[in-house]
Every structure is written in C-alpha cells, then in structure tokens.
C-alpha atoms as a PDB file:
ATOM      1  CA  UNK A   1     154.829 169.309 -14.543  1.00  0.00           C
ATOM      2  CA  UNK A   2     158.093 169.586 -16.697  1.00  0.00           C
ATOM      3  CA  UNK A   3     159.450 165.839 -15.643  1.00  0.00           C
ATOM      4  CA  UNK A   4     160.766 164.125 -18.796  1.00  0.00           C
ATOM      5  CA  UNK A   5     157.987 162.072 -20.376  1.00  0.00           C
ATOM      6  CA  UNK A   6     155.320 163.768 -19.251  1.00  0.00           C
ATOM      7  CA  UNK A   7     152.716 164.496 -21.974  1.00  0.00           C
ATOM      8  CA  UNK A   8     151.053 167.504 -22.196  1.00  0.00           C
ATOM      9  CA  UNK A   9     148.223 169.490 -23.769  1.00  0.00           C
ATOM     10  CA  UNK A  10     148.352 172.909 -24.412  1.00  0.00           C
ATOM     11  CA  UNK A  11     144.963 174.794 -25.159  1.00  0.00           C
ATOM     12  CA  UNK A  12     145.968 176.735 -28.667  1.00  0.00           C
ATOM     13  CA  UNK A  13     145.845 173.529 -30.117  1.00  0.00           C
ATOM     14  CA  UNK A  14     142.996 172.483 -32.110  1.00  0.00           C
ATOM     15  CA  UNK A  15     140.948 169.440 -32.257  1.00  0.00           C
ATOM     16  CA  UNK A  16     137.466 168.945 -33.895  1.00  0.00           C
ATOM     17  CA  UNK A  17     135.831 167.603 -31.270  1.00  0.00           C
ATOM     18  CA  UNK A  18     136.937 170.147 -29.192  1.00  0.00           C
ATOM     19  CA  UNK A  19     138.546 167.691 -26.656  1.00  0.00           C
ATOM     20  CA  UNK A  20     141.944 166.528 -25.810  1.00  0.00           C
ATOM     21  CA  UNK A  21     143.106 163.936 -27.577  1.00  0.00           C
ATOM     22  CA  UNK A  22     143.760 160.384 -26.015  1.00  0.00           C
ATOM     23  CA  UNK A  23     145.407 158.800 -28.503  1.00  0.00           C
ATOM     24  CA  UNK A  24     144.115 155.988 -29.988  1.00  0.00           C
ATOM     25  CA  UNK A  25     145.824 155.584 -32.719  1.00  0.00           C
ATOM     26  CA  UNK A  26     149.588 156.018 -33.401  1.00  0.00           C
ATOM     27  CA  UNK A  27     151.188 158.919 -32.624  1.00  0.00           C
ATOM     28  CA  UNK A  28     153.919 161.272 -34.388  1.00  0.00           C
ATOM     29  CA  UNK A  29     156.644 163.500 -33.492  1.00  0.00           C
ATOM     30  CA  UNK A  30     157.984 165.241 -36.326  1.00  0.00           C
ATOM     31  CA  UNK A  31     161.447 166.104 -35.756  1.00  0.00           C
ATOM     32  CA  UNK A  32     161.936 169.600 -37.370  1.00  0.00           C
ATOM     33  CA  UNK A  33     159.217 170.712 -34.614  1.00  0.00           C
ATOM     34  CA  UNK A  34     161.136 169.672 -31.628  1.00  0.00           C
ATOM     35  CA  UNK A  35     162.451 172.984 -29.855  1.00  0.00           C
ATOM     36  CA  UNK A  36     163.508 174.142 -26.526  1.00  0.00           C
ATOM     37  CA  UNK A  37     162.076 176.661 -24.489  1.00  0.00           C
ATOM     38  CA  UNK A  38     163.109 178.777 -21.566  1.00  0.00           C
ATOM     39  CA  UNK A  39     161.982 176.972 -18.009  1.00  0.00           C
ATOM     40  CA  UNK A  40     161.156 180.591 -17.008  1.00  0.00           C
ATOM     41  CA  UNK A  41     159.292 182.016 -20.087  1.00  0.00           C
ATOM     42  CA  UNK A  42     157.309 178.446 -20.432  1.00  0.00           C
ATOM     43  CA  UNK A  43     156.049 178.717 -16.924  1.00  0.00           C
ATOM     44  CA  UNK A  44     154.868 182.160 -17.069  1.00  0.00           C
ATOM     45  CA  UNK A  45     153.241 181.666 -20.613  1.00  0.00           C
ATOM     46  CA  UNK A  46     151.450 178.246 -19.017  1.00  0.00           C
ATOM     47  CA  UNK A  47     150.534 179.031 -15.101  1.00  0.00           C
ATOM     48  CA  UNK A  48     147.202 176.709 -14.543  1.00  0.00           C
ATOM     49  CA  UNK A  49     147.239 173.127 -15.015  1.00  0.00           C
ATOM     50  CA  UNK A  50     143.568 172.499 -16.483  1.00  0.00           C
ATOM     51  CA  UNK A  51     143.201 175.926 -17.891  1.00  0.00           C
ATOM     52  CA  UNK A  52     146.587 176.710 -19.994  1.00  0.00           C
ATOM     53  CA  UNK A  53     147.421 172.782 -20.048  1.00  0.00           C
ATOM     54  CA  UNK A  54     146.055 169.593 -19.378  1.00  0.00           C
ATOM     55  CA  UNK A  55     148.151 166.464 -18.416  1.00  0.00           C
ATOM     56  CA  UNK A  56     147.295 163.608 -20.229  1.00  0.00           C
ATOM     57  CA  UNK A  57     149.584 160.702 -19.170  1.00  0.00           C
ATOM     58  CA  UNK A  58     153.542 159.414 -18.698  1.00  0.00           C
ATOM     59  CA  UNK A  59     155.866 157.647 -21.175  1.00  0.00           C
ATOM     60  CA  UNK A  60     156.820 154.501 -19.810  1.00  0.00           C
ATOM     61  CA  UNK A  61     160.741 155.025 -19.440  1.00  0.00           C
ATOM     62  CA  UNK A  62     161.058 152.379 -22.780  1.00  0.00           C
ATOM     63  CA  UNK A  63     158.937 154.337 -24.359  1.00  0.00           C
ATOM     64  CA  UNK A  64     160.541 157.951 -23.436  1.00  0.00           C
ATOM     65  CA  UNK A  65     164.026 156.759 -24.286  1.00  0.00           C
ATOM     66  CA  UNK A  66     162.619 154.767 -27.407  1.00  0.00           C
ATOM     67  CA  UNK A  67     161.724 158.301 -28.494  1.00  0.00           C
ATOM     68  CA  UNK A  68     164.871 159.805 -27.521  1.00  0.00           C
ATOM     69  CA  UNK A  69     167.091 157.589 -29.368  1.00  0.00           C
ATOM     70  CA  UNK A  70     164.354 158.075 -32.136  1.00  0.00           C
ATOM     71  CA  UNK A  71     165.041 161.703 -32.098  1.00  0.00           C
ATOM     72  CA  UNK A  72     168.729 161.439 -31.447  1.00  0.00           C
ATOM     73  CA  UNK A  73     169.033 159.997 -35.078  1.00  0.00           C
ATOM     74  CA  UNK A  74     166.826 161.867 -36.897  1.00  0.00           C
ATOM     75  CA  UNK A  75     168.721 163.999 -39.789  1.00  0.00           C
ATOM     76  CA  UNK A  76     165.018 166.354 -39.142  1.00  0.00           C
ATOM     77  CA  UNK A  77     166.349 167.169 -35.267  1.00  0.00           C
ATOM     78  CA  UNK A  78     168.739 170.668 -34.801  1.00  0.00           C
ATOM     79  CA  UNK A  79     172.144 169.445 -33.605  1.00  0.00           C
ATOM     80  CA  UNK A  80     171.306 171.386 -30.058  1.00  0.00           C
ATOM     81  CA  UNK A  81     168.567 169.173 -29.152  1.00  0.00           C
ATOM     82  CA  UNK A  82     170.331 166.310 -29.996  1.00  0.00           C
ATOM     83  CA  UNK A  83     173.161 167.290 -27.679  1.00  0.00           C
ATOM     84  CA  UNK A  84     170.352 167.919 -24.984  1.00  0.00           C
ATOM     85  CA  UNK A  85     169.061 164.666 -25.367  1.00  0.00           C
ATOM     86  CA  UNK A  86     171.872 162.806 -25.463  1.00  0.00           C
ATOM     87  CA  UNK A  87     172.747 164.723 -21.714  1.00  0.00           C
ATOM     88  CA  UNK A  88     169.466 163.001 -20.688  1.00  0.00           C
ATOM     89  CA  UNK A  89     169.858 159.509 -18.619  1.00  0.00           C
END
C-alpha cells in the first residue's frame, strides 16, 4: 500500500462528480502540503483499501524520481522532507 509511488485516494477528499479522479489533465503537487505521517497512526486512521482509500495507479520510476528531484528543490518543501527524500534511491 505505502510503496513509494503509489498513488492514492483518500475518501475526505472532495470531487464534484463524486468519483475519484483519473487524471486527465496535468497534475500538481504543491510543495508547502507535502508532510510526513506516522506508518502506525496512518494505518490505523486508513484500514480498508476501497472504503478509507482507493488505489489509483503507480509512478513510473522517471516519473516518481522526476517528482522527487522536483520536490527536493522546491524553496515551498520543509527542510525534513527534503532530507527524507533525498534518503530515497
């Protein structure tokens, strides 16, 4: 579930046609969102795949580390992910 690259849904979000999105159109990560969360405490919040979160696909691995290094030189990101991220190979 938690494998780097994987893309997940998570129910509180909204969408007004009430489905998932699938992304048709390009897609943002805004930098001063990007957090971490406790493995624990994120899989006792989300239990049930297709209830608390849907999977919707996998970054390629050029597009997962084209994001990284994206996120890596943002001036938005907290030092603390990007010393996370940078641990990532």
């Amino acid at each position: 579930m938690f494998a780097p690259g994987t893309i997940l849904y998570f129910t509180p979000f909204y969408f007004e046609n009430g489905s998932p999105p699938n992304f048709p159109l390009d897609t943002y990560v805004y930098g001063e969102q990007v957090d971490t969360m406790n493995y624990s405490l994120l899989t006792e919040i989300y239990k049930v795949e297709n209830k608390d979160y849907i999977k919707l696909g996998r970054l390629s691995e050029n597009e997962f580390n084209a994001l990284r290094e994206c996120l890596i030189k943002s001036s938005k990101v907290k030092r603390k992910i990007k010393k996370l991220l940078s641990k990532i190979i």
